[in-house]
Protein backbone atom coordinates (compact mmCIF):
# COMPACT_ATOMS: atom_id res chain seq x y z
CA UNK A 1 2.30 -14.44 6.36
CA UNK A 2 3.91 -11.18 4.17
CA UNK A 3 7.26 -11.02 4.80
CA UNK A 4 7.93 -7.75 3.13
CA UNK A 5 7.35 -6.43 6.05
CA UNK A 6 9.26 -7.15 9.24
CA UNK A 7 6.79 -9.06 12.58
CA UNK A 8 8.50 -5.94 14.35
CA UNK A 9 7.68 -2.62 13.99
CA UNK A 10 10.51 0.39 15.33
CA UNK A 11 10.14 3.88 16.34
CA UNK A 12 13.35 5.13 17.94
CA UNK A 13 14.43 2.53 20.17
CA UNK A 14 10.90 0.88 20.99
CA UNK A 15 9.79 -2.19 19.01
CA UNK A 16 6.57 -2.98 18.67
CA UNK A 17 5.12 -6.26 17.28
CA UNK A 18 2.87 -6.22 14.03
CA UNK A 19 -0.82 -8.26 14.36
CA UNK A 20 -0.12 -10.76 12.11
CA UNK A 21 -1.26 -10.59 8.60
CA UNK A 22 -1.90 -13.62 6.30
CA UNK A 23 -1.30 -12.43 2.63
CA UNK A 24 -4.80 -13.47 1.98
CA UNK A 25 -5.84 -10.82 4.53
CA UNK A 26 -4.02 -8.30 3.33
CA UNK A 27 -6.68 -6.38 1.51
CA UNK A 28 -9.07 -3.86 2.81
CA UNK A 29 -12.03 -5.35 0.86
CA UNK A 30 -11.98 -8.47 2.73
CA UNK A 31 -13.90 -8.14 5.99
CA UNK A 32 -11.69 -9.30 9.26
CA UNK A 33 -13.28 -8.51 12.01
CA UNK A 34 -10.64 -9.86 13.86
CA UNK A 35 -8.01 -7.91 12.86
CA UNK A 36 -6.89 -5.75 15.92
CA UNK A 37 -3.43 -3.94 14.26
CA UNK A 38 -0.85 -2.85 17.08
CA UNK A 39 -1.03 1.07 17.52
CA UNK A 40 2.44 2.67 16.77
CA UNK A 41 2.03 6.03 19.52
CA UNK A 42 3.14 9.07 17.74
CA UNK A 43 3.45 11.31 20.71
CA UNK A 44 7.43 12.19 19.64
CA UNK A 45 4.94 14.17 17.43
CA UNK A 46 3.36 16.19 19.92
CA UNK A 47 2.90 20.26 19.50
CA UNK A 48 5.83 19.87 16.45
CA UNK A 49 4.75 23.30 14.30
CA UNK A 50 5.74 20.21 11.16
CA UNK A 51 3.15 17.76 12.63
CA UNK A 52 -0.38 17.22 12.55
CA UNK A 53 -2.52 17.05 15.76
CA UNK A 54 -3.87 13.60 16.54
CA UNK A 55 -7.06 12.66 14.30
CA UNK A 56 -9.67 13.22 17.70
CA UNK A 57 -8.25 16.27 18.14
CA UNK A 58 -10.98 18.79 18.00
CA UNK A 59 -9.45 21.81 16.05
CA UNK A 60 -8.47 18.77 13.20
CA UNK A 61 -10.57 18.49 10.52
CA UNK A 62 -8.50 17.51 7.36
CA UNK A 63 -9.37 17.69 3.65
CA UNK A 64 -8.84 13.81 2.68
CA UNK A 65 -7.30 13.17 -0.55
CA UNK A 66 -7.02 16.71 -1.80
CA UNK A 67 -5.37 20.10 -1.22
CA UNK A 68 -5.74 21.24 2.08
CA UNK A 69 -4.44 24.39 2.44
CA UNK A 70 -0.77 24.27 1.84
CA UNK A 71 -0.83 20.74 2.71
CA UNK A 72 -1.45 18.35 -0.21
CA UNK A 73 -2.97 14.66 1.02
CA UNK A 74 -3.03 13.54 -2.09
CA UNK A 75 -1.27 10.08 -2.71
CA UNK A 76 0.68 9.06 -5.74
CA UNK A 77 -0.97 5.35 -5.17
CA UNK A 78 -4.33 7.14 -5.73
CA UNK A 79 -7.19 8.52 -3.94
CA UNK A 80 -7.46 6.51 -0.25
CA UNK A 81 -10.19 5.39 2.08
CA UNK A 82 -10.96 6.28 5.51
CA UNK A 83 -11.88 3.31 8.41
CA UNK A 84 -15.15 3.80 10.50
CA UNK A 85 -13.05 5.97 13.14
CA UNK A 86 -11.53 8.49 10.07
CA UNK A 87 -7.96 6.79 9.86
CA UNK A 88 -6.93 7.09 6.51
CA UNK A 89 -6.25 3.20 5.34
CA UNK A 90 -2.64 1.97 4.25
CA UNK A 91 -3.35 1.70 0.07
CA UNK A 92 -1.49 -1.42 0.71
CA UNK A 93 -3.26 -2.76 2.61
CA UNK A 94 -3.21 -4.48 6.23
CA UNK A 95 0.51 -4.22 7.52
CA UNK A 96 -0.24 -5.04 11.25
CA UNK A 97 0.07 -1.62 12.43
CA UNK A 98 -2.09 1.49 12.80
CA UNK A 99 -1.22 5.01 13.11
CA UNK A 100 1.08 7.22 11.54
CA UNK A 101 4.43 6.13 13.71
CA UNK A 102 6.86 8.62 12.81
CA UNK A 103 4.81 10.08 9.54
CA UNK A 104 4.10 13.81 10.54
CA UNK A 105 1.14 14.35 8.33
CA UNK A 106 -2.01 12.36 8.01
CA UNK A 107 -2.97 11.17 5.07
CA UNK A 108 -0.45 11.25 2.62
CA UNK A 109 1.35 7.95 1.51
């Protein structure tokens, strides 16, 4: 196991535990099929004017890893790649966790 990162995940006063992650699992060019990360909900997020909608949302369609509007999602760890469902991926790879928890904009890490 990484233990960077804490087995629990909190978002206000809900914890949530991480899908654990062997460091040799960490990276996104390994295939795990297996891997089933817990989903941090986001709806403290909902209709904030600050926030992004959620990614299905059907008047979302972001610019990945670029200027987007006014809204850079650019990273400083470099340009990002998306999952099969249009998540942007953690540069760091698997931390047991998907979603953006309490990160108001998609994309940018």
């Amino acid at each position: 196991m990484h233990f960077t990162e804490s087995v629990l995940a909190r978002i206000g006063n809900e914890i949530f535990t991480r899908f654990p992650v062997p460091d040799r699992m960490r990276s996104w060019q390994i295939e795990w099929n297996d891997y089933k990360p817990t989903p941090l909900p986001s709806k403290h997020l909902i209709d904030k004017p600050w926030a992004d909608p959620e990614l299905n949302a059907s008047n979302f369609s972001p610019k990945w890893n670029q200027l987007d509007g006014e809204i850079d999602r650019t990273s400083h760890h470099g340009p990002y790649i998306l999952n099969s469902t249009g998540f942007p991926l953690n540069p760091a790879g698997r931390t047991g966790v998907s979603g953006r928890g309490l990160l108001g904009r998609w994309g940018k890490f």
